[in-house]
PDB file of N, CA and C in Angstrom:
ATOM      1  N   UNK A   1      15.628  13.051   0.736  1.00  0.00           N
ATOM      2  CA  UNK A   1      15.168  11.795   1.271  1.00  0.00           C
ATOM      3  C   UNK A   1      16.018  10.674   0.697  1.00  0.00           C
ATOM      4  N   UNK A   2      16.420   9.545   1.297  1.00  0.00           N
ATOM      5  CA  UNK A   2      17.128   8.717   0.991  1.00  0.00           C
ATOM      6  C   UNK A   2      16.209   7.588   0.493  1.00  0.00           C
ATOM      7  N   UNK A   3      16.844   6.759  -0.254  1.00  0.00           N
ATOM      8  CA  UNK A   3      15.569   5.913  -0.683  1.00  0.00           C
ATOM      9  C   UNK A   3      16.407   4.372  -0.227  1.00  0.00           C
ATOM     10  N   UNK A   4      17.165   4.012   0.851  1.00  0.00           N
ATOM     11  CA  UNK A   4      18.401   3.086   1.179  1.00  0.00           C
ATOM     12  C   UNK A   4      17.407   2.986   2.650  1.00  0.00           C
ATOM     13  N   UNK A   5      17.202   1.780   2.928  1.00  0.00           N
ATOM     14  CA  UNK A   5      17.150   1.635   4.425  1.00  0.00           C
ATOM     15  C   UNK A   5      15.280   1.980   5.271  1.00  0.00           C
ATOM     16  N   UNK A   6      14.862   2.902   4.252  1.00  0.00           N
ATOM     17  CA  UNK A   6      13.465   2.581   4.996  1.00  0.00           C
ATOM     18  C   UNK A   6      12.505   2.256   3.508  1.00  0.00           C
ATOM     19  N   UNK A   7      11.418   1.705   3.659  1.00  0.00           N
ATOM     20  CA  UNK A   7      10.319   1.235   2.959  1.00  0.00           C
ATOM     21  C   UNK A   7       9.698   3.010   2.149  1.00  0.00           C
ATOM     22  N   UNK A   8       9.427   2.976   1.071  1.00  0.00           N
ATOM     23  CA  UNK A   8       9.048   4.113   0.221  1.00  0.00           C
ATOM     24  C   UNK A   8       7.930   3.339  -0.302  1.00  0.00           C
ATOM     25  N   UNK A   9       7.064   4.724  -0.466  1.00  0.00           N
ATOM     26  CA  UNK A   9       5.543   3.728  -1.250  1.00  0.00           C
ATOM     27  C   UNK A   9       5.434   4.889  -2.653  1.00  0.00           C
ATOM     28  N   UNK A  10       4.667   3.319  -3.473  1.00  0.00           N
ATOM     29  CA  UNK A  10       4.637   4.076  -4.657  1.00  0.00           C
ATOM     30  C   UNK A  10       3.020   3.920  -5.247  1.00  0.00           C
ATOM     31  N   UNK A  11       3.093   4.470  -6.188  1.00  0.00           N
ATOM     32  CA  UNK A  11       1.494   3.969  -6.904  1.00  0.00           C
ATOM     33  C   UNK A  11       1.796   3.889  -8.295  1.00  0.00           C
ATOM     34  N   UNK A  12       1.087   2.694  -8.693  1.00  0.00           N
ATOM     35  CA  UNK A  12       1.416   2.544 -10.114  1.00  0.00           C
ATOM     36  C   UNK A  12      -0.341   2.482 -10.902  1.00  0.00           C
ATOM     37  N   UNK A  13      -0.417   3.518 -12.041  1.00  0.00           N
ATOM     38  CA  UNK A  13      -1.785   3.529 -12.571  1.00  0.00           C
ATOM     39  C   UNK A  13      -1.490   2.942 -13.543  1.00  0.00           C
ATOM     40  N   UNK A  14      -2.468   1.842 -14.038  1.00  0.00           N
ATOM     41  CA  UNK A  14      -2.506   1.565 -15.315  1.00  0.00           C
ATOM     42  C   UNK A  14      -3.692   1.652 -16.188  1.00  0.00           C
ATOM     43  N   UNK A  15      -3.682   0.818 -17.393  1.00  0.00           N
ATOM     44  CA  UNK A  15      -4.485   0.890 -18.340  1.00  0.00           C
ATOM     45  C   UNK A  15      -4.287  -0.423 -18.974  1.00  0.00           C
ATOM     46  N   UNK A  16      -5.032  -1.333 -19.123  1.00  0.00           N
ATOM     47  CA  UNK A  16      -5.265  -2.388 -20.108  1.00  0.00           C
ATOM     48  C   UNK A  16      -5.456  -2.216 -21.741  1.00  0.00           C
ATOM     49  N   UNK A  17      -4.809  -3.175 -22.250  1.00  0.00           N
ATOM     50  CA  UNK A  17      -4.885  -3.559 -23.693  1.00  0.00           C
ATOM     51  C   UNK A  17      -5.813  -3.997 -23.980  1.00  0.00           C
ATOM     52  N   UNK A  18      -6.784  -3.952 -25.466  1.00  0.00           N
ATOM     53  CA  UNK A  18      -8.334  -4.664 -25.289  1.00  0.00           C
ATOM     54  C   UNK A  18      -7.657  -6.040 -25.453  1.00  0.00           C
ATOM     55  N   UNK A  19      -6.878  -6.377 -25.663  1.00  0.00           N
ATOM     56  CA  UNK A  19      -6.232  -8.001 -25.699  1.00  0.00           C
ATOM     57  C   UNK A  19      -6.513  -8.268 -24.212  1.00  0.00           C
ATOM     58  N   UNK A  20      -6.147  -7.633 -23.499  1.00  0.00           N
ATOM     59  CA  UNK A  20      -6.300  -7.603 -21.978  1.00  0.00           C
ATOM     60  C   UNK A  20      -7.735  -8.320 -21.176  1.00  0.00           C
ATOM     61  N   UNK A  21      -8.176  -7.294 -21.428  1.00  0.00           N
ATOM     62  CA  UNK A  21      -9.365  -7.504 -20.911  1.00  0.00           C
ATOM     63  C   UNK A  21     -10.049  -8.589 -22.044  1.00  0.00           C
ATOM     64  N   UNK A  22      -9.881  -8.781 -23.407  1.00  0.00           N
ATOM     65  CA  UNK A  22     -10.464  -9.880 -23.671  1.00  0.00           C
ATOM     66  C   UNK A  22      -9.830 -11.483 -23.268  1.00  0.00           C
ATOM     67  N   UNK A  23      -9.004 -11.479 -22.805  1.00  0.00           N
ATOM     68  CA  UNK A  23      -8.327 -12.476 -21.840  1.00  0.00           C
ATOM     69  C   UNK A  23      -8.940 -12.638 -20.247  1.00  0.00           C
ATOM     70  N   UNK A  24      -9.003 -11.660 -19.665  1.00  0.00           N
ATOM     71  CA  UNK A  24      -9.456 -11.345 -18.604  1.00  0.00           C
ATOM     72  C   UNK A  24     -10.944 -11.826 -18.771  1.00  0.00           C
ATOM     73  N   UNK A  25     -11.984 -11.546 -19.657  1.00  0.00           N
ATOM     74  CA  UNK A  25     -13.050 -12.004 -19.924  1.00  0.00           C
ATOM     75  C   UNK A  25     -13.392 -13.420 -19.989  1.00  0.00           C
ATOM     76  N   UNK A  26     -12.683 -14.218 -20.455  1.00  0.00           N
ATOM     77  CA  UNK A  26     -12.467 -15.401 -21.215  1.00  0.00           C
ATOM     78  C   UNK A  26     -12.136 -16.365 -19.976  1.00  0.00           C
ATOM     79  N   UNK A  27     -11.187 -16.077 -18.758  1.00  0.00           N
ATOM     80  CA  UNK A  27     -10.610 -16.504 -17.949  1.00  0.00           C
ATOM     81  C   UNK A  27     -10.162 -15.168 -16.745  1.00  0.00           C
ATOM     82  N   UNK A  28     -11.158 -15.076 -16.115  1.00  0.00           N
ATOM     83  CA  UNK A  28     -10.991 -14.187 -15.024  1.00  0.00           C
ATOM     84  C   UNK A  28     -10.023 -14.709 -13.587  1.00  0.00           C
ATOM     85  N   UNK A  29      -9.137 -13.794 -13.633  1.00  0.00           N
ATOM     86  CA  UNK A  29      -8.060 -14.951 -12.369  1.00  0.00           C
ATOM     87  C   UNK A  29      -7.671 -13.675 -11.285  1.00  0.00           C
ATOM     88  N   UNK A  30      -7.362 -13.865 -10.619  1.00  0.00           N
ATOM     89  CA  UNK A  30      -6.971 -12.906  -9.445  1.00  0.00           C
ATOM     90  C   UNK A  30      -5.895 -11.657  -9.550  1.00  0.00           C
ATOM     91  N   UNK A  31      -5.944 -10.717  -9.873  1.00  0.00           N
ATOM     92  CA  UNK A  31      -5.024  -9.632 -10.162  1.00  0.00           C
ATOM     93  C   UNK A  31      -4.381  -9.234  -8.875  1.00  0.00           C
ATOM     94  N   UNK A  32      -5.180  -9.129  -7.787  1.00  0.00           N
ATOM     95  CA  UNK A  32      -4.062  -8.691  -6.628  1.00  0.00           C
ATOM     96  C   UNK A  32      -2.815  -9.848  -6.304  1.00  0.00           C
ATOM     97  N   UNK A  33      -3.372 -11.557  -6.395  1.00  0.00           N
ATOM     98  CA  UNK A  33      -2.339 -12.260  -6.633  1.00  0.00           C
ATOM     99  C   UNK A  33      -1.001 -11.988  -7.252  1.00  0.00           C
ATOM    100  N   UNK A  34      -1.860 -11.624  -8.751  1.00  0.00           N
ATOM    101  CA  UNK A  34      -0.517 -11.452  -9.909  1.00  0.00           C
ATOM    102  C   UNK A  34      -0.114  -9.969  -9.565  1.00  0.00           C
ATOM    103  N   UNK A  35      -0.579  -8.871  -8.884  1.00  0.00           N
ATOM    104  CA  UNK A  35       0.131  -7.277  -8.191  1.00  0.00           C
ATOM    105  C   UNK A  35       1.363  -8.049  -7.489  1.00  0.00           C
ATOM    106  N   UNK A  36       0.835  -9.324  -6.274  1.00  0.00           N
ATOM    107  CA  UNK A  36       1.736  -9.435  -4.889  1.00  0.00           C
ATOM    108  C   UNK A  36       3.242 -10.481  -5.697  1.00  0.00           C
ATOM    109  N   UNK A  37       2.519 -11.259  -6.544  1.00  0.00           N
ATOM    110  CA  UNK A  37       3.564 -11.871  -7.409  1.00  0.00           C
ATOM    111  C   UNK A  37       4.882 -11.125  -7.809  1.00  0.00           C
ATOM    112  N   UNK A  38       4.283  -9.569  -8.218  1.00  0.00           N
ATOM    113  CA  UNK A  38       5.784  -8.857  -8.570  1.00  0.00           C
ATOM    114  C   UNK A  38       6.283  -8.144  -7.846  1.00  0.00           C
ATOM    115  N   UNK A  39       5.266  -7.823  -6.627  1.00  0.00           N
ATOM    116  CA  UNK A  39       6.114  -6.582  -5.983  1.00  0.00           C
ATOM    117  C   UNK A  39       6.668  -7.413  -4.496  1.00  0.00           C
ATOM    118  N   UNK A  40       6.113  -8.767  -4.298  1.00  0.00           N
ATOM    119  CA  UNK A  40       6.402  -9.289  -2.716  1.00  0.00           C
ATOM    120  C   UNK A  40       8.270  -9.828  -2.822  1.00  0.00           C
ATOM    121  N   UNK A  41       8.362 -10.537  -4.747  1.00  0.00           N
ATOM    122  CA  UNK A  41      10.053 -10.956  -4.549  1.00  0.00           C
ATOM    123  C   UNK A  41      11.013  -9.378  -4.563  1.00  0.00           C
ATOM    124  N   UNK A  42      10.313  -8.721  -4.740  1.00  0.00           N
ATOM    125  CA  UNK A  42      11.488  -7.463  -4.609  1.00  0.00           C
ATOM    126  C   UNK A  42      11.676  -6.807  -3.476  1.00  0.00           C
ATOM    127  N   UNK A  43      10.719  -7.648  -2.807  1.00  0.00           N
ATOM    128  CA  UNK A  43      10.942  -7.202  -0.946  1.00  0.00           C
ATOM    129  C   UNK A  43       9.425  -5.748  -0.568  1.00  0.00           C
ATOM    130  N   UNK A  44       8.314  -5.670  -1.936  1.00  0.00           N
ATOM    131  CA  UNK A  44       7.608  -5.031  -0.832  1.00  0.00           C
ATOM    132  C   UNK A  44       6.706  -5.779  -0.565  1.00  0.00           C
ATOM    133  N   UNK A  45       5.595  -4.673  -0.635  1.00  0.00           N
ATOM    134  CA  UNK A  45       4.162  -4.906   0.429  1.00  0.00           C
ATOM    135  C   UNK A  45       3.079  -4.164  -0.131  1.00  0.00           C
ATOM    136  N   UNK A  46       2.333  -5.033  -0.808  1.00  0.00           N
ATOM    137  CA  UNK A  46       1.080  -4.818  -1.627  1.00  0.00           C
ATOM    138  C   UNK A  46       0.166  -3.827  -0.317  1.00  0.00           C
ATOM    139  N   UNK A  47      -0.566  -2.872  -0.499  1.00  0.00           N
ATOM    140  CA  UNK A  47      -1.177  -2.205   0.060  1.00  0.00           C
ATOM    141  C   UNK A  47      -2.917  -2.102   0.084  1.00  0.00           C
ATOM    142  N   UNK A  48      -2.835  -1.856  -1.331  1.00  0.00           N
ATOM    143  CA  UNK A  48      -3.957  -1.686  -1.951  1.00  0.00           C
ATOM    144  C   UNK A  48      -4.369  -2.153  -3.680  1.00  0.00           C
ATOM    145  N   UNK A  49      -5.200  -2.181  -3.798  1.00  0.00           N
ATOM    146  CA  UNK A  49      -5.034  -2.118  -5.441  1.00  0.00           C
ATOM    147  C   UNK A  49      -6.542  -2.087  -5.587  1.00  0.00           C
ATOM    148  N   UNK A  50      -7.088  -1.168  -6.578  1.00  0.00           N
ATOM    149  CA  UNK A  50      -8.292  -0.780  -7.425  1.00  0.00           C
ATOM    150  C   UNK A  50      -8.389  -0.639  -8.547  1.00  0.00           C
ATOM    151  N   UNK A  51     -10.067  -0.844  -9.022  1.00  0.00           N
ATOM    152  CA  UNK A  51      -9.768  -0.604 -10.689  1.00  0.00           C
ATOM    153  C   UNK A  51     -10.636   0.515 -10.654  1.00  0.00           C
ATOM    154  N   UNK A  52     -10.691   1.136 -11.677  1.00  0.00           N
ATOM    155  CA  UNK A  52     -11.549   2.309 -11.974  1.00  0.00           C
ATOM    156  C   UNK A  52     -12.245   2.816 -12.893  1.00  0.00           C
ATOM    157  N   UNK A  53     -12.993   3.945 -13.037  1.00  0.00           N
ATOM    158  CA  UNK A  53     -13.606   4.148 -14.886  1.00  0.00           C
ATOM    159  C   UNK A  53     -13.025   5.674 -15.150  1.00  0.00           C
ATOM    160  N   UNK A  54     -12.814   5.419 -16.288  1.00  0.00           N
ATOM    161  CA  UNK A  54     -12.204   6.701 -16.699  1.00  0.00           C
ATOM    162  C   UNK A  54     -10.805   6.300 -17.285  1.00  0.00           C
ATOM    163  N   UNK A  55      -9.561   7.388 -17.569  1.00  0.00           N
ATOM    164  CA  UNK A  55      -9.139   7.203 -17.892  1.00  0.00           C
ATOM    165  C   UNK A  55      -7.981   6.188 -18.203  1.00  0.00           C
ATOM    166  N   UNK A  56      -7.694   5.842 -16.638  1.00  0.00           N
ATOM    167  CA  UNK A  56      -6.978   4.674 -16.370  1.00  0.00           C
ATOM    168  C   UNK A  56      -7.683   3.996 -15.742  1.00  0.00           C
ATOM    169  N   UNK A  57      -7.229   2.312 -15.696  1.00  0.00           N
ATOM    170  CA  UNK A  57      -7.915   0.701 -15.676  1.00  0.00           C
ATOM    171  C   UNK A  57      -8.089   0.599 -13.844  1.00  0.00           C
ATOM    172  N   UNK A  58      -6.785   1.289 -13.201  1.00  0.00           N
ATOM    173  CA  UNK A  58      -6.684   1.167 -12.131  1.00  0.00           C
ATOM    174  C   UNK A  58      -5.760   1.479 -11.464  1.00  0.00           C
ATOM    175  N   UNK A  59      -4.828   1.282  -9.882  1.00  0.00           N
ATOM    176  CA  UNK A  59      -4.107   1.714  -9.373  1.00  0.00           C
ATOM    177  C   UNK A  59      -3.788   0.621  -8.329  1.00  0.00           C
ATOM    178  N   UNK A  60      -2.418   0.634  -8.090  1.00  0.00           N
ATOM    179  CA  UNK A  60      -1.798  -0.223  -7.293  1.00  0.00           C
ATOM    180  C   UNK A  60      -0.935   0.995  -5.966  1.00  0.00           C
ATOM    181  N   UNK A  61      -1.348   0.599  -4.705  1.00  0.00           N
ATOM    182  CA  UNK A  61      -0.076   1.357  -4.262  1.00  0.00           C
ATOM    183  C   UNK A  61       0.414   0.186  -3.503  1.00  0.00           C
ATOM    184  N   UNK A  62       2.094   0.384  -2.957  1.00  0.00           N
ATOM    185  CA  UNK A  62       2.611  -0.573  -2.475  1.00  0.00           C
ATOM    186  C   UNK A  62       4.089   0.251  -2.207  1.00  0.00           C
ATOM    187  N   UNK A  63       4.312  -1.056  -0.714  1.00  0.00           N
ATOM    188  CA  UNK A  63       5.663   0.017  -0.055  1.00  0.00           C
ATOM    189  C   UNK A  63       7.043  -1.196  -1.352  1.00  0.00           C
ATOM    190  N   UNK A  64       8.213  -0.567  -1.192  1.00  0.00           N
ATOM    191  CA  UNK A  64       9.356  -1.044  -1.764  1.00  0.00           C
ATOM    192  C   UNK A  64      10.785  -0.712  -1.157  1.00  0.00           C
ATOM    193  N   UNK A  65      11.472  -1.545  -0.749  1.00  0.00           N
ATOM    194  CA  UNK A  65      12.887  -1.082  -0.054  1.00  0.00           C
ATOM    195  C   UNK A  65      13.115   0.447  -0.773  1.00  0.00           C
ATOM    196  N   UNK A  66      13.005   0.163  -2.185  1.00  0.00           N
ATOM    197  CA  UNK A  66      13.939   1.756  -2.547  1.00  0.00           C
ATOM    198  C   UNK A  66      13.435   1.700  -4.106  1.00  0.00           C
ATOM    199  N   UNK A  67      13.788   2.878  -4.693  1.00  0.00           N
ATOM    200  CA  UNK A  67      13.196   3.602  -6.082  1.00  0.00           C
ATOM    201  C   UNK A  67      13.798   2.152  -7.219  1.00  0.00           C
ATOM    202  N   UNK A  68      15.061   1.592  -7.126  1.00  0.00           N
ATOM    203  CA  UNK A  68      15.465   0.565  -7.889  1.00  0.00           C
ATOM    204  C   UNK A  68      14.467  -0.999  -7.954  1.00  0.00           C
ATOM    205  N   UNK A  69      13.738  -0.969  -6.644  1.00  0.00           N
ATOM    206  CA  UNK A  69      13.142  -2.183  -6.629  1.00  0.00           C
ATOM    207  C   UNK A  69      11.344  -2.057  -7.292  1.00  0.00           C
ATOM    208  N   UNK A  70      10.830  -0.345  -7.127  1.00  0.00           N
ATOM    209  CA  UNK A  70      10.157   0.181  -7.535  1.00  0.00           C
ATOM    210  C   UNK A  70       9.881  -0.072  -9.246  1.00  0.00           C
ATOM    211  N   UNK A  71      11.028   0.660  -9.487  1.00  0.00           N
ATOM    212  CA  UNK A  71      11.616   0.908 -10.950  1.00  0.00           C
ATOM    213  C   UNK A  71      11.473  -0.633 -11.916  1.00  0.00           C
ATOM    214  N   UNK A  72      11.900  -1.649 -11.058  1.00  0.00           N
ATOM    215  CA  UNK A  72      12.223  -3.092 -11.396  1.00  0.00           C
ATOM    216  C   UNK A  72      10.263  -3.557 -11.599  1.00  0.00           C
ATOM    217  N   UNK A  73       9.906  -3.614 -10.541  1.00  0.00           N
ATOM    218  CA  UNK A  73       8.436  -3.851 -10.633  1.00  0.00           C
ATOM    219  C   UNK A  73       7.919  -3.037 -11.547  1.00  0.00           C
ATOM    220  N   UNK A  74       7.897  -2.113 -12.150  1.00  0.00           N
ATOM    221  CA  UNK A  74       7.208  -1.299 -13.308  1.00  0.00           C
ATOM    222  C   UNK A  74       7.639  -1.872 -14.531  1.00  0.00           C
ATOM    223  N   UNK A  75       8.957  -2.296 -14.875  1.00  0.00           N
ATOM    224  CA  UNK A  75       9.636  -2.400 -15.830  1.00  0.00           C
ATOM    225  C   UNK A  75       9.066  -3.661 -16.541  1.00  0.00           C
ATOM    226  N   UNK A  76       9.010  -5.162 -14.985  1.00  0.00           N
ATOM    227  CA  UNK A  76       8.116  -6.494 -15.478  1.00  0.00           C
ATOM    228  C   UNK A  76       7.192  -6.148 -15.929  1.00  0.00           C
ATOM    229  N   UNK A  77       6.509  -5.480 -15.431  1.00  0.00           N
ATOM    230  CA  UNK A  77       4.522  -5.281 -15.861  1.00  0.00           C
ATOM    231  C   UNK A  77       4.241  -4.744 -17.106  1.00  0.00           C
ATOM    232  N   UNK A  78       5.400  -3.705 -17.332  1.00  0.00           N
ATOM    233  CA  UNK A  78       5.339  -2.825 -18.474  1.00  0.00           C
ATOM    234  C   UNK A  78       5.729  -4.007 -19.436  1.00  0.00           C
ATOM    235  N   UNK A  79       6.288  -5.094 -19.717  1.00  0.00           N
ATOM    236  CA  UNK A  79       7.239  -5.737 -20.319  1.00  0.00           C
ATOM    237  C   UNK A  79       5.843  -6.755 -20.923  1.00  0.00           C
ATOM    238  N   UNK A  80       5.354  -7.261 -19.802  1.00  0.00           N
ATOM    239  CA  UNK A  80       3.804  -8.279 -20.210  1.00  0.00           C
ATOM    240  C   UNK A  80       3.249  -8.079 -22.208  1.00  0.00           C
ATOM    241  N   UNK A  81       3.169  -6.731 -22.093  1.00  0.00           N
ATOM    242  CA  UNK A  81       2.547  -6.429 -23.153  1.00  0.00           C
ATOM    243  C   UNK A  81       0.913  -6.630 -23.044  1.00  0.00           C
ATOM    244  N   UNK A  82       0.464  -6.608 -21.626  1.00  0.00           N
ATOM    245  CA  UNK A  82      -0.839  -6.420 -21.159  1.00  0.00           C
ATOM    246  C   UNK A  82      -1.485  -4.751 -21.053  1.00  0.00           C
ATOM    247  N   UNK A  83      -0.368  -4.147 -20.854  1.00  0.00           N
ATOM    248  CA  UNK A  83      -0.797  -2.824 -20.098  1.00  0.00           C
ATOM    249  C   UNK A  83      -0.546  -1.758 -22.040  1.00  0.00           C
ATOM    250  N   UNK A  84      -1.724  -0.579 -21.637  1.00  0.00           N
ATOM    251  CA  UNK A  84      -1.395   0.297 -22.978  1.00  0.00           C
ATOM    252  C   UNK A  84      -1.007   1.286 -22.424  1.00  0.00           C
ATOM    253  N   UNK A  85      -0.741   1.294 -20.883  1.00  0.00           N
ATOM    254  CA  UNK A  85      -0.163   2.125 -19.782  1.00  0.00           C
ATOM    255  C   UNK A  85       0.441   1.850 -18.909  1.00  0.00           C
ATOM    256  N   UNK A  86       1.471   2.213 -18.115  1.00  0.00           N
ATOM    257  CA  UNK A  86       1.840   2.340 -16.774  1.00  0.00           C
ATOM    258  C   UNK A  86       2.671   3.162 -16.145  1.00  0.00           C
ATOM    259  N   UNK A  87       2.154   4.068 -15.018  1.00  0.00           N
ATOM    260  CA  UNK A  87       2.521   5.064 -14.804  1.00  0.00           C
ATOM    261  C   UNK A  87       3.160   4.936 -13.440  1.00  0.00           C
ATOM    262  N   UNK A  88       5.034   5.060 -12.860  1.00  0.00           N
ATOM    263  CA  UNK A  88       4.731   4.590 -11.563  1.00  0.00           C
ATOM    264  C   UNK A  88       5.101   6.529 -10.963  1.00  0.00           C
ATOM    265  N   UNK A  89       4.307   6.457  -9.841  1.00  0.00           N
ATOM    266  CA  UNK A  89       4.819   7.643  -8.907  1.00  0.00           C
ATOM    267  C   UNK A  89       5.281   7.232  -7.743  1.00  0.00           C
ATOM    268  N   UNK A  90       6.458   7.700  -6.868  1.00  0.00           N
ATOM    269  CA  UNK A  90       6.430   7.633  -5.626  1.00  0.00           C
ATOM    270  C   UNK A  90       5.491   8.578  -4.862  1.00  0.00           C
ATOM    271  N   UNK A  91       4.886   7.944  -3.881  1.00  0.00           N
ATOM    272  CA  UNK A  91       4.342   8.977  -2.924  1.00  0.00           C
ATOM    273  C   UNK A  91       5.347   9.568  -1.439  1.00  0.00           C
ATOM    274  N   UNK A  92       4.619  10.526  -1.219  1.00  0.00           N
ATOM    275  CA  UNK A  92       5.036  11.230  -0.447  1.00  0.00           C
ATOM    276  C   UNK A  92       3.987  11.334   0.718  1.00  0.00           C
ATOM    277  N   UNK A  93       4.358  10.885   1.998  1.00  0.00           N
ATOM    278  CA  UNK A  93       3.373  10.615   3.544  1.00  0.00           C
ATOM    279  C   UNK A  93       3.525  12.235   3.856  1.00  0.00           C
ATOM    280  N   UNK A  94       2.133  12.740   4.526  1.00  0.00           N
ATOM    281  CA  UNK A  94       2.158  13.609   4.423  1.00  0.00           C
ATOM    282  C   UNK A  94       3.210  14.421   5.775  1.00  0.00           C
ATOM    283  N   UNK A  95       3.428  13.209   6.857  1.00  0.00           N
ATOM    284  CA  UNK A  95       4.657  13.880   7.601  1.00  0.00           C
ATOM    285  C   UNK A  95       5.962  13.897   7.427  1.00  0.00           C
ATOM    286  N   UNK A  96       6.213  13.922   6.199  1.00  0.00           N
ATOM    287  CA  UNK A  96       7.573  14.126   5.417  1.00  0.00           C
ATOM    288  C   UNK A  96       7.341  15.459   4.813  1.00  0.00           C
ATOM    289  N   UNK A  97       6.252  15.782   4.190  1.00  0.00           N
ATOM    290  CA  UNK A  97       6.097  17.417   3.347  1.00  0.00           C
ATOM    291  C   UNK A  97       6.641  18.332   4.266  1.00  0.00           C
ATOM    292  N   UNK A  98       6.943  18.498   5.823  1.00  0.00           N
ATOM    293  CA  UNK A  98       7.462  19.184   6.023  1.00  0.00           C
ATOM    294  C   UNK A  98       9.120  19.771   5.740  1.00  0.00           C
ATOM    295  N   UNK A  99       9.598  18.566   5.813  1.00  0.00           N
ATOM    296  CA  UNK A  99      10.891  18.550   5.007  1.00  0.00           C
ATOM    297  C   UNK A  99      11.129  18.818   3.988  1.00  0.00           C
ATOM    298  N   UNK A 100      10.154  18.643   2.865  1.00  0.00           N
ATOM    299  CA  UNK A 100      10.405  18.758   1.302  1.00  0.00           C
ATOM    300  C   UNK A 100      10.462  20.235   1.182  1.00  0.00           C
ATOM    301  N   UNK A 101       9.345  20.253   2.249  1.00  0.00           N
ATOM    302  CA  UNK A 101       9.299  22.012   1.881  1.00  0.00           C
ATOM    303  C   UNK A 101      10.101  22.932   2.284  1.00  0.00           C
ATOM    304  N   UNK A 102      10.907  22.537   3.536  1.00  0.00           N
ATOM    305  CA  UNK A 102      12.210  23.147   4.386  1.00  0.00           C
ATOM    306  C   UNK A 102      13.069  22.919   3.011  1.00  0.00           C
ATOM    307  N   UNK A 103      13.537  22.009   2.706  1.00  0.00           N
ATOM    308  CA  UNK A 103      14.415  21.873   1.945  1.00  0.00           C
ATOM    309  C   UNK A 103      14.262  22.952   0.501  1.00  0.00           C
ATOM    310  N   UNK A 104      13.235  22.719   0.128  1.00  0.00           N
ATOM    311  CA  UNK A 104      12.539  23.893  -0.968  1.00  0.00           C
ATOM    312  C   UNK A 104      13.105  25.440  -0.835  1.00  0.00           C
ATOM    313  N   UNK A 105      12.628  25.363   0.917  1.00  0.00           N
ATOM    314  CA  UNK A 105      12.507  26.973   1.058  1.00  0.00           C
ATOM    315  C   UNK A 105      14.232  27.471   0.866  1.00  0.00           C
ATOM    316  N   UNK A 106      14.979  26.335   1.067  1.00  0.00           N
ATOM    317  CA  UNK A 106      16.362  26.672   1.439  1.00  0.00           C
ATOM    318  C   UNK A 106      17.105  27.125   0.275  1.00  0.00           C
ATOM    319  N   UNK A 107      15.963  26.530  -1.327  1.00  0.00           N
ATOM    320  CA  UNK A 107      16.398  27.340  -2.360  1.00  0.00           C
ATOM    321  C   UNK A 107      15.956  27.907  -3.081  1.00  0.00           C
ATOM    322  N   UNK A 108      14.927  28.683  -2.629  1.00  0.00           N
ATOM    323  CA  UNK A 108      14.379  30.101  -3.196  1.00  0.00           C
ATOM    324  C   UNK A 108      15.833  30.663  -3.558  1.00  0.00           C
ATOM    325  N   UNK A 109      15.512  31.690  -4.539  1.00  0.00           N
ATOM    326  CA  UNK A 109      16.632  32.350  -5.033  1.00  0.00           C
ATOM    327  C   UNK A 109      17.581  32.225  -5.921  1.00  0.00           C
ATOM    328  N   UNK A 110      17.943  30.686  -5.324  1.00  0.00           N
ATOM    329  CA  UNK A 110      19.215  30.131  -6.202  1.00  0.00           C
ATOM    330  C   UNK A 110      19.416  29.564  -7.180  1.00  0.00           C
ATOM    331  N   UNK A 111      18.158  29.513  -8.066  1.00  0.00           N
ATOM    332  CA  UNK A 111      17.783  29.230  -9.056  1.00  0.00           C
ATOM    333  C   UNK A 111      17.378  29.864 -10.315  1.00  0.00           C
ATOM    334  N   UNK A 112      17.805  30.144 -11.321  1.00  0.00           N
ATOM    335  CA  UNK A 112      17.758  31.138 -12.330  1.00  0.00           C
ATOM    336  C   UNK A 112      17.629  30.436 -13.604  1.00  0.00           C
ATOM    337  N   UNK A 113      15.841  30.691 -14.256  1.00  0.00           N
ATOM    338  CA  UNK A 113      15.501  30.252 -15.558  1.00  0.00           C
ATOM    339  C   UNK A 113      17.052  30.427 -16.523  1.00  0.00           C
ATOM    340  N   UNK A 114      16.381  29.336 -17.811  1.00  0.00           N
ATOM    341  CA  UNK A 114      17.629  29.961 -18.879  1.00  0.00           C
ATOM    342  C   UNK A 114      17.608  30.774 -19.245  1.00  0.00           C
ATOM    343  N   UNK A 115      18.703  31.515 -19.379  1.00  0.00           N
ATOM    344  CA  UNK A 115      18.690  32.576 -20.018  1.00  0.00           C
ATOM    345  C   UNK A 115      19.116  34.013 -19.099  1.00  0.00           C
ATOM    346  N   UNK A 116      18.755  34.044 -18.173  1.00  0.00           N
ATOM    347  CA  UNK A 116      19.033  34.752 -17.199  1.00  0.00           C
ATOM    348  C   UNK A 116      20.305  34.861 -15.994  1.00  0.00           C
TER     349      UNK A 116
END
């Protein structure tokens, strides 16, 4: 898959700092704002965003020209010193798995653990 020329979506999970959320407490302000703030100048498109219970705070997904502009948006957020996490994945639409997996099947075989 090329990551040049069409929109790729990613999801980024995080986790808050208790500095975080005791800021957040103190002065509650709009987080999908501050999501669209980093990912709209790098050219994407906020999708979604949730928070959650358990292990991580929440999840962002959002499309991005390509893995560099992706990469760039993780790097600001991570940088804040807000997050005690951030995890980004690209996703994969599920009418592309057919390809991944053609491509897969094409190298059965040709692959040999170390050592062998």
């Amino acid at each position: 898959m090329s990551d040049k020329g069409v929109d790729m979506k990613f999801m980024i999970q995080f986790s808050y700092t208790p500095q975080a959320w005791a800021g957040m407490m103190k002065n509650p302000t709009d987080r999908v704002a501050a999501a669209r703030s980093v990912i709209e100048p790098l050219g994407g498109r906020l999708e979604s965003m949730y928070f959650t219970f358990g292990e991580r705070d929440g999840f962002v997904i959002f499309d991005a020209p390509d893995s560099e502009a992706a990469a760039a948006g993780a790097v600001a957020v991570s940088s804040s010193g807000a997050f005690r996490s951030v995890q980004t994945t690209q996703l994969i639409e599920p009418d592309q798995l057919g390809g991944v997996l053609g491509k897969a099947g094409g190298l059965v075989g040709g692959y040999r653990t170390p050592g062998t």
